[in-house]
Structure formats: C-alpha cells, structure tokens
C-alpha atoms as a PDB file:
ATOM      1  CA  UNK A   1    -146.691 -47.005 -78.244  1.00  0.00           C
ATOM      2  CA  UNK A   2    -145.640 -50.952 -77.117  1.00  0.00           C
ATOM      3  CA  UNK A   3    -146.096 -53.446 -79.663  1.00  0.00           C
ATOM      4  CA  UNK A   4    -146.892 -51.224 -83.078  1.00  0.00           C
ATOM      5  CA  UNK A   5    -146.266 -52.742 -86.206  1.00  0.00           C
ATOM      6  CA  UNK A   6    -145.674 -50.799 -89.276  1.00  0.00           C
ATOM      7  CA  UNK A   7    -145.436 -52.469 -92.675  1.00  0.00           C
ATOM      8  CA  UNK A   8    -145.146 -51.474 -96.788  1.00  0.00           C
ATOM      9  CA  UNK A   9    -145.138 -47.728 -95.160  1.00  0.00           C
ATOM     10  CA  UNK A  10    -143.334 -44.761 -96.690  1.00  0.00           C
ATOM     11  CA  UNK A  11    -142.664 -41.621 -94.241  1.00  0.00           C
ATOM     12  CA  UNK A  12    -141.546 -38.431 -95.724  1.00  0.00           C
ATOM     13  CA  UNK A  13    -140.349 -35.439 -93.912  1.00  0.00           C
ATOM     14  CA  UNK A  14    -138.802 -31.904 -95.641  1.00  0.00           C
ATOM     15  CA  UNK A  15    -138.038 -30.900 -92.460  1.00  0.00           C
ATOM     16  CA  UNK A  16    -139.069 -33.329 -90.117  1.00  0.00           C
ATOM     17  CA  UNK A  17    -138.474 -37.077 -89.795  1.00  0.00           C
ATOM     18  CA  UNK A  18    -139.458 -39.705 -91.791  1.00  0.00           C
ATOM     19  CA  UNK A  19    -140.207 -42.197 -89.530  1.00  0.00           C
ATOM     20  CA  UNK A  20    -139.864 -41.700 -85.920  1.00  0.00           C
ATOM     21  CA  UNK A  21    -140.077 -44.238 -82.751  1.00  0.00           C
ATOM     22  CA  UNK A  22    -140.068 -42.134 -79.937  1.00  0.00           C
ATOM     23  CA  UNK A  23    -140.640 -42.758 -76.091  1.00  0.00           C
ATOM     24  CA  UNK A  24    -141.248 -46.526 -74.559  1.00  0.00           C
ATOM     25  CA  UNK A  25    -141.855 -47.351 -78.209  1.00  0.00           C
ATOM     26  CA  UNK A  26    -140.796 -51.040 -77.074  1.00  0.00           C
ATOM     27  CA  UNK A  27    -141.365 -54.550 -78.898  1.00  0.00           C
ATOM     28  CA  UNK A  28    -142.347 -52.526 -82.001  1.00  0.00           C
ATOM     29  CA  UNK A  29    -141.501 -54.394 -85.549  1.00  0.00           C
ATOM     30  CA  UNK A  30    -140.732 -52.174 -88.512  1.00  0.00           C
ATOM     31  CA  UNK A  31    -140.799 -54.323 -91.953  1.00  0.00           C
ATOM     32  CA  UNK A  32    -141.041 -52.922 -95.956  1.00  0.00           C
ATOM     33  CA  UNK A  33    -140.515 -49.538 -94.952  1.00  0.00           C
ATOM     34  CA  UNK A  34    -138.919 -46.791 -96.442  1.00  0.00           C
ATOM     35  CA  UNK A  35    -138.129 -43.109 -94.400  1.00  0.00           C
ATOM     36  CA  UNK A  36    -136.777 -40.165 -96.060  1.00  0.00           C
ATOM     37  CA  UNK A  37    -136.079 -36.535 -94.715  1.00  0.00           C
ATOM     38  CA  UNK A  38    -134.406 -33.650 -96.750  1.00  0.00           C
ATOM     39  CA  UNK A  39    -133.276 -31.871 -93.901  1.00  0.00           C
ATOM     40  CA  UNK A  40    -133.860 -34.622 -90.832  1.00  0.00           C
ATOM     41  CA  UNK A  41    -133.535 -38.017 -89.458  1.00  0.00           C
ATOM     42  CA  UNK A  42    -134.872 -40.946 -92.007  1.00  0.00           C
ATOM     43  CA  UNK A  43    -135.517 -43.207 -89.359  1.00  0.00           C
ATOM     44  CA  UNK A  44    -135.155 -42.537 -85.677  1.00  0.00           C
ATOM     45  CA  UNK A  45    -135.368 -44.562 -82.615  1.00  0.00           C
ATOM     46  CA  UNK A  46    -135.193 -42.328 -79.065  1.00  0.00           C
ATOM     47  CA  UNK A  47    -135.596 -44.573 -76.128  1.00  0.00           C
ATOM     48  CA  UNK A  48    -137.008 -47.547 -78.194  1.00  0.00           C
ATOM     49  CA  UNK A  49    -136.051 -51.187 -77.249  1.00  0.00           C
ATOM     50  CA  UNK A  50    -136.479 -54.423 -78.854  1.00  0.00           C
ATOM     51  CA  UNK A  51    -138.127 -53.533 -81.498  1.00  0.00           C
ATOM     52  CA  UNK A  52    -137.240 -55.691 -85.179  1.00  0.00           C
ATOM     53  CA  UNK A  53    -136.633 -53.831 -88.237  1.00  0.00           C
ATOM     54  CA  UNK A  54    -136.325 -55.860 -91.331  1.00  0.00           C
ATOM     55  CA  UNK A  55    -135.971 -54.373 -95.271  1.00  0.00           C
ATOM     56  CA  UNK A  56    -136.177 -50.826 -94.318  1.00  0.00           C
ATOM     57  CA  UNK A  57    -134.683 -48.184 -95.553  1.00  0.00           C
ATOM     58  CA  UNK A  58    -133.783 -44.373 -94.786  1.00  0.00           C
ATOM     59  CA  UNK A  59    -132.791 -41.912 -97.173  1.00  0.00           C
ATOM     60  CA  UNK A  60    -131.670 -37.951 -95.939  1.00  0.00           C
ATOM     61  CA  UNK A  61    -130.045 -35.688 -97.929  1.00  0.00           C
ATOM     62  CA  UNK A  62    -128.377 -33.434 -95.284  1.00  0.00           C
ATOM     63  CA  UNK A  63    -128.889 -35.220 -92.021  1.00  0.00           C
ATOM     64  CA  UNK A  64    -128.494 -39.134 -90.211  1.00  0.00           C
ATOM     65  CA  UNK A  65    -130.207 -41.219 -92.316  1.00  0.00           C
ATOM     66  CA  UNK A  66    -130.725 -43.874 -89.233  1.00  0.00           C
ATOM     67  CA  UNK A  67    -130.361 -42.241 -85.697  1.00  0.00           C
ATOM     68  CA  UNK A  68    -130.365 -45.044 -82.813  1.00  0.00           C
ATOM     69  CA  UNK A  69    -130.253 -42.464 -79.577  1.00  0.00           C
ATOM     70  CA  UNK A  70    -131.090 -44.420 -76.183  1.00  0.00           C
ATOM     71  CA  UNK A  71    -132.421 -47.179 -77.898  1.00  0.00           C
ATOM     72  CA  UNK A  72    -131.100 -50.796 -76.713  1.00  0.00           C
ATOM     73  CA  UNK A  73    -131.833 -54.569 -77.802  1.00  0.00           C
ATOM     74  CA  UNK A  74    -133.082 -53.672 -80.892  1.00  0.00           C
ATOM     75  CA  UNK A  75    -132.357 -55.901 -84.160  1.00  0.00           C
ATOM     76  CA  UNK A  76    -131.829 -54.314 -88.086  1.00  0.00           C
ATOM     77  CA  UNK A  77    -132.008 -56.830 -90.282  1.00  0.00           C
ATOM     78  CA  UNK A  78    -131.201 -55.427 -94.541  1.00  0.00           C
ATOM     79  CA  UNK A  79    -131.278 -51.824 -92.954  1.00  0.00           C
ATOM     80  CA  UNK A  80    -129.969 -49.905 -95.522  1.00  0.00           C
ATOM     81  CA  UNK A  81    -128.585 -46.160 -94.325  1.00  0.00           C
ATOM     82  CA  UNK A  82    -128.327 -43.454 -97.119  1.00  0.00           C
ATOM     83  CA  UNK A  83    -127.207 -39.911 -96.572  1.00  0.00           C
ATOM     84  CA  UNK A  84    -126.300 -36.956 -99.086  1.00  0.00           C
ATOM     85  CA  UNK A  85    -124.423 -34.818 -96.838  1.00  0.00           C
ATOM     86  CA  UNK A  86    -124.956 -36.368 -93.429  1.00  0.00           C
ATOM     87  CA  UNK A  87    -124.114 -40.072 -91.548  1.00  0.00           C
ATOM     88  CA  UNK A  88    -125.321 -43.020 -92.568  1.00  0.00           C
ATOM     89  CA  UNK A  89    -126.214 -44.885 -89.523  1.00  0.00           C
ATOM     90  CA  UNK A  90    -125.634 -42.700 -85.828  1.00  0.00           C
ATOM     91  CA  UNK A  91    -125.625 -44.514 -82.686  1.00  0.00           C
ATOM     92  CA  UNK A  92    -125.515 -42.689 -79.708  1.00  0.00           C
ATOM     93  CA  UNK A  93    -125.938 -44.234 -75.659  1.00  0.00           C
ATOM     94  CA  UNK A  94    -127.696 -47.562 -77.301  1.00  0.00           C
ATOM     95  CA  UNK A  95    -126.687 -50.673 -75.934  1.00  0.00           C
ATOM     96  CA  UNK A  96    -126.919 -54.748 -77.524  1.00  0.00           C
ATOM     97  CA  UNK A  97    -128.182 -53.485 -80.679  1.00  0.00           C
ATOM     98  CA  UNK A  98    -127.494 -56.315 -83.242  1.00  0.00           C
ATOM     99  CA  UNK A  99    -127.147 -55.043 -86.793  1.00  0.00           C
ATOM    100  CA  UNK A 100    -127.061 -58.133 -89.813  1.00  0.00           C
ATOM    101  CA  UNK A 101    -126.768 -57.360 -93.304  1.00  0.00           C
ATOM    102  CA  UNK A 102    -126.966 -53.739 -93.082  1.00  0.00           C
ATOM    103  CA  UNK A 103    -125.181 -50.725 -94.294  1.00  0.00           C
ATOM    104  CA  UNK A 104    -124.581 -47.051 -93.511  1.00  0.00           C
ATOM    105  CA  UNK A 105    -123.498 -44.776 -96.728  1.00  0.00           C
ATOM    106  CA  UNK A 106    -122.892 -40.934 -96.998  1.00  0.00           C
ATOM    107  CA  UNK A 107    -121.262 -38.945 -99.864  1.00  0.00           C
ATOM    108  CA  UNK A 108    -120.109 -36.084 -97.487  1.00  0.00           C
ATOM    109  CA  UNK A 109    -117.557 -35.770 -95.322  1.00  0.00           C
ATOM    110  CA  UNK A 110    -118.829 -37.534 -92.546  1.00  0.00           C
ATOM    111  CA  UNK A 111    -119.502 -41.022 -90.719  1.00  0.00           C
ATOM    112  CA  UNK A 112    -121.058 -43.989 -92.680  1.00  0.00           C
ATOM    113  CA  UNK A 113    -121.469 -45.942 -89.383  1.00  0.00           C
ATOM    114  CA  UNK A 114    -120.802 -43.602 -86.214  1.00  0.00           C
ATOM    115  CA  UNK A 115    -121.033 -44.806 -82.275  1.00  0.00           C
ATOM    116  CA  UNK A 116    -120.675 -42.920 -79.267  1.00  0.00           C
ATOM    117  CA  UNK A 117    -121.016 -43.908 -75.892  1.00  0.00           C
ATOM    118  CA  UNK A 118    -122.390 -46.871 -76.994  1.00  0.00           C
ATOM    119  CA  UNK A 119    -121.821 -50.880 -75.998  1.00  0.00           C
ATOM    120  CA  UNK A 120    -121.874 -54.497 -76.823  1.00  0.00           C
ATOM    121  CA  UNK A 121    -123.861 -54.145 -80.232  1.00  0.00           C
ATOM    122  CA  UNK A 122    -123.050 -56.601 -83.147  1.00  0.00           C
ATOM    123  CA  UNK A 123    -122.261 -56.064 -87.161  1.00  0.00           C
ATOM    124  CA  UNK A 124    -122.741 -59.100 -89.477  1.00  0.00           C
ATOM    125  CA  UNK A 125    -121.904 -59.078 -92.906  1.00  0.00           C
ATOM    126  CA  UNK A 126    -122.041 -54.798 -92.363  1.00  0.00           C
ATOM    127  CA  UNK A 127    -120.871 -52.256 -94.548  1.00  0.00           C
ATOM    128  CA  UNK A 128    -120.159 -48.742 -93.950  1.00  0.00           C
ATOM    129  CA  UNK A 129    -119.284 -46.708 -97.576  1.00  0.00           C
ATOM    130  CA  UNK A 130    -118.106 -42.879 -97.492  1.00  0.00           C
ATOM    131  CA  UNK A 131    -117.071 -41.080-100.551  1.00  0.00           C
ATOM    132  CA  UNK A 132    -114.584 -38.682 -98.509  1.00  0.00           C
ATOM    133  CA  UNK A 133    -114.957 -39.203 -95.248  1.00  0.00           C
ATOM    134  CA  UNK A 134    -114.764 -42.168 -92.563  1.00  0.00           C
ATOM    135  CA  UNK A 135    -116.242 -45.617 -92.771  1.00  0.00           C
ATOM    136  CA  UNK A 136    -116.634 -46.699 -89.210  1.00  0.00           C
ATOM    137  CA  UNK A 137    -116.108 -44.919 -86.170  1.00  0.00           C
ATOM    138  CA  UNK A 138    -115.836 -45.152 -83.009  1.00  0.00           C
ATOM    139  CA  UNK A 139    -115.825 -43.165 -79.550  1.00  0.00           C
ATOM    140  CA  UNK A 140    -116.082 -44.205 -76.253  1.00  0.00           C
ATOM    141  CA  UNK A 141    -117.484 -47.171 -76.667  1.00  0.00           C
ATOM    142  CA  UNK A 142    -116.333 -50.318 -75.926  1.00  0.00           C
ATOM    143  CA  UNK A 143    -117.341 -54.348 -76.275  1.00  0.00           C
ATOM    144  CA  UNK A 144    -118.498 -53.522 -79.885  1.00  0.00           C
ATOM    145  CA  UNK A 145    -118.119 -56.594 -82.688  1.00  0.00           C
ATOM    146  CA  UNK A 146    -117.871 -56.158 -86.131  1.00  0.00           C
ATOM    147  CA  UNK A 147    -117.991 -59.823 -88.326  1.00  0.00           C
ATOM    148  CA  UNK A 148    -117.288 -59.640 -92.309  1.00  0.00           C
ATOM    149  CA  UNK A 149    -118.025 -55.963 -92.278  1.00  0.00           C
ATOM    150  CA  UNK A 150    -116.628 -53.922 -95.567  1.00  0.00           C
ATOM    151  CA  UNK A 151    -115.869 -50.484 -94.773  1.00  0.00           C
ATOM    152  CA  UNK A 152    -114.156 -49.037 -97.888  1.00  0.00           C
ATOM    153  CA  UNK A 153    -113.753 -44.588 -97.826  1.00  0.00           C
ATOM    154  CA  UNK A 154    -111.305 -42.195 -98.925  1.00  0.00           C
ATOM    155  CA  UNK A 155    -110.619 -41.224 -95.199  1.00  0.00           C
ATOM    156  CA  UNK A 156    -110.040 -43.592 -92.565  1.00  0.00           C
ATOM    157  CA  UNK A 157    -111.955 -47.016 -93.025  1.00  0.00           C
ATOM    158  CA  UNK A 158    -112.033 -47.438 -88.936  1.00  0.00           C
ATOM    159  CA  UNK A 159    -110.791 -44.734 -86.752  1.00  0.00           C
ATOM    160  CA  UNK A 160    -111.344 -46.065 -83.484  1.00  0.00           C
ATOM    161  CA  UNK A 161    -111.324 -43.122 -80.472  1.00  0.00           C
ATOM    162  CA  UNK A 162    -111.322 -44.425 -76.638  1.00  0.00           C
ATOM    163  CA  UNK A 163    -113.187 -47.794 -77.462  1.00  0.00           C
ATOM    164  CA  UNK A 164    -111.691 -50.810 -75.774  1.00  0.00           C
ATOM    165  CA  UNK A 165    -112.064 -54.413 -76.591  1.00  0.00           C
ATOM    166  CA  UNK A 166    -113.422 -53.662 -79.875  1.00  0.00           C
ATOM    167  CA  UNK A 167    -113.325 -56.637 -82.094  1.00  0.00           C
ATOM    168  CA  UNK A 168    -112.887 -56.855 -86.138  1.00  0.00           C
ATOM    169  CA  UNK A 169    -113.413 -60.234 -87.701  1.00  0.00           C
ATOM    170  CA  UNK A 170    -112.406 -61.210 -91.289  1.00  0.00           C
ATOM    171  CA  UNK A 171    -113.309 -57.287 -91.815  1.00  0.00           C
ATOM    172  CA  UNK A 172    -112.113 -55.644 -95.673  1.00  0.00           C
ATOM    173  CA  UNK A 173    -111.076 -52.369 -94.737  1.00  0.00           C
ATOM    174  CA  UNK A 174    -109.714 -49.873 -97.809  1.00  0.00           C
ATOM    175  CA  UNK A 175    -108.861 -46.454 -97.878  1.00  0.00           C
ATOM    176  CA  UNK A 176    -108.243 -44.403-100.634  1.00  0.00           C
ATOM    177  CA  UNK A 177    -106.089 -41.887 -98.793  1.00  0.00           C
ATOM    178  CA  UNK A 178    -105.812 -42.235 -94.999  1.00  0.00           C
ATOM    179  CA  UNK A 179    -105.101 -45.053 -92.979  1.00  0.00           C
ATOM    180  CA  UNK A 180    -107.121 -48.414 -93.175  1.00  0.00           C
ATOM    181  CA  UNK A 181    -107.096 -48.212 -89.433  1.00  0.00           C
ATOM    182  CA  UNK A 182    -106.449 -45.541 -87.180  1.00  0.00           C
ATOM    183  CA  UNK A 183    -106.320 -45.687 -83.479  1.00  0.00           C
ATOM    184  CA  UNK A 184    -106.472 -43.370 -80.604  1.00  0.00           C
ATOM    185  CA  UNK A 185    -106.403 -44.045 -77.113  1.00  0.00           C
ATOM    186  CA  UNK A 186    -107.436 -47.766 -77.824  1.00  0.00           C
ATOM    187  CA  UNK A 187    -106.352 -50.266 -75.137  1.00  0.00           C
ATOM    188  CA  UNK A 188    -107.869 -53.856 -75.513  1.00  0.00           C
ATOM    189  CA  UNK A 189    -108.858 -53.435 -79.665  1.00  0.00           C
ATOM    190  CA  UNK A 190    -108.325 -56.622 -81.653  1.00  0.00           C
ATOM    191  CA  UNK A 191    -108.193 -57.311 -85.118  1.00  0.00           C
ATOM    192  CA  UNK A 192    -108.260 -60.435 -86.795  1.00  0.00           C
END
C-alpha cells in the first residue's frame, strides 16, 4: 500500500514478523511503534521507499531486529534496533537511506549495524553496540557517511570490507579486544 500510516501500533510475531512493509509500500510514515519477533524480522522494509519512521522500535531475539532489503530514500528518525542473538539493524541493496539518532544493538556474535551492497545512506548521532561481536560493518558498499556515530564492541568497532569513499566524522570507536578499525580491500575510506 502507498501512503499508509501506522501509529501507537505494536506488531508481534513468534515466528513471523512484527511489522512488515512489503512491495511498493512507498510514502508510508511509521511513528510510536514498536515490532517484535522471537524468531523473525522486528521491522522489515522489502522494496519500500520514502517512507518516515520516527520513535519506533524493533525487538528479535534470534533474528534482524530492523531489515532494510531494496528499500531506498527512506528516513529513521530514534529507530532503536534490538537483537538477542541476531543484527541489530541489516541493510541490504538500499540506497539514500538517512538514519538520525538511531541505534542497532545485539548481544550475539553478530552485526549491530550491517550493509551490503548498499550506497550513499547517512548516520547522525548513530550508535551501533555489540557485546562480542562487530559494531559497524561494511561490504561492498561505498559513498556511505557516518557523523558522531558511537560504535563501542568487543570485536571490531568498524570492519570495513570493499567499501570505498566511506566517511567517519568525529566517530568514538572502542573495542574491547580487536581492532577499533579494521580494513579490507578499502581504497578511498576516510576518517576524521
């Protein structure tokens, strides 16, 4: 559906999603809400475009909390991105996706904020927290900006795979264990 908007909602799934855009979902606005899966996506957005999301939250125990999958121009504003065992936020082929005040935490071994094959989207005043795993990453994709973000992890804080002209801006990166930053394959990254 085109122009939906969902307010003070609560979607629960055991096994399915919580909340789920799916499919020319476009100009939709998401405020107040809260998505939760025990063995699924939170919140999902497959082939959704700008839609607004503001004070929403996802919760999964074992799976992405927030999964952004062909989904481009779309805004999270105080998007908060919990999971047990799983990623926080996952971000997969989705383009110009601006992300302020939001945060992507998991207390597995996995990704707190993950991208892949994904371009030109924006972090302000971002966190991404892991108990044992990775804070931020990275792979193939490039153009990405990341502004006062705090990634702090016992792995690697930002491992950044294949992504060029990747910028980090007055960024607090701390590792426990592994390195603050770890590159591979990176031509064109900058950190400031």
């Amino acid at each position: 559906s085109t122009n939906a908007n969902l307010t003070n909602n609560t979607g629960i799934g055991n096994s399915g999603y919580g909340i789920y855009l799916y499919g020319l979902s476009d100009n939709c606005s998401l405020t107040d809400n809260l998505g939760t899966s025990d063995d699924n996506r939170a919140i999902a957005l497959y082939h959704s475009n700008n839609a607004i999301l503001i004070n929403n939250t996802a919760i999964s125990n074992s799976n992405y909390a927030l999964a952004i999958i062909s989904s481009s121009n779309n805004t999270f504003i105080n998007t908060s991105a919990i999971s047990e065992s799983g990623r926080g936020m996952y971000i997969l082929s989705s383009n110009n996706n601006n992300f302020v005040n939001s945060s992507g935490r998991t207390y597995g071994y996995d990704y707190s904020i993950s991208l892949f094959s994904s371009f030109n989207n924006t972090f302000t005043n971002s966190s991404g927290i892991n108990e044992y795993g990775k804070g931020v990453y990275l792979r193939e994709s490039s153009d990405n900006i990341f502004v006062n973000h705090i990634s702090i992890t016992s792995g690697y804080a930002i491992s950044i795979n294949s992504s060029n002209n990747t910028l980090f801006k007055d960024c607090i990166n701390i590792s426990g264990r592994d390195y603050h930053v770890y590159y591979a394959s990176n031509p064109g990254r900058s950190i400031n």
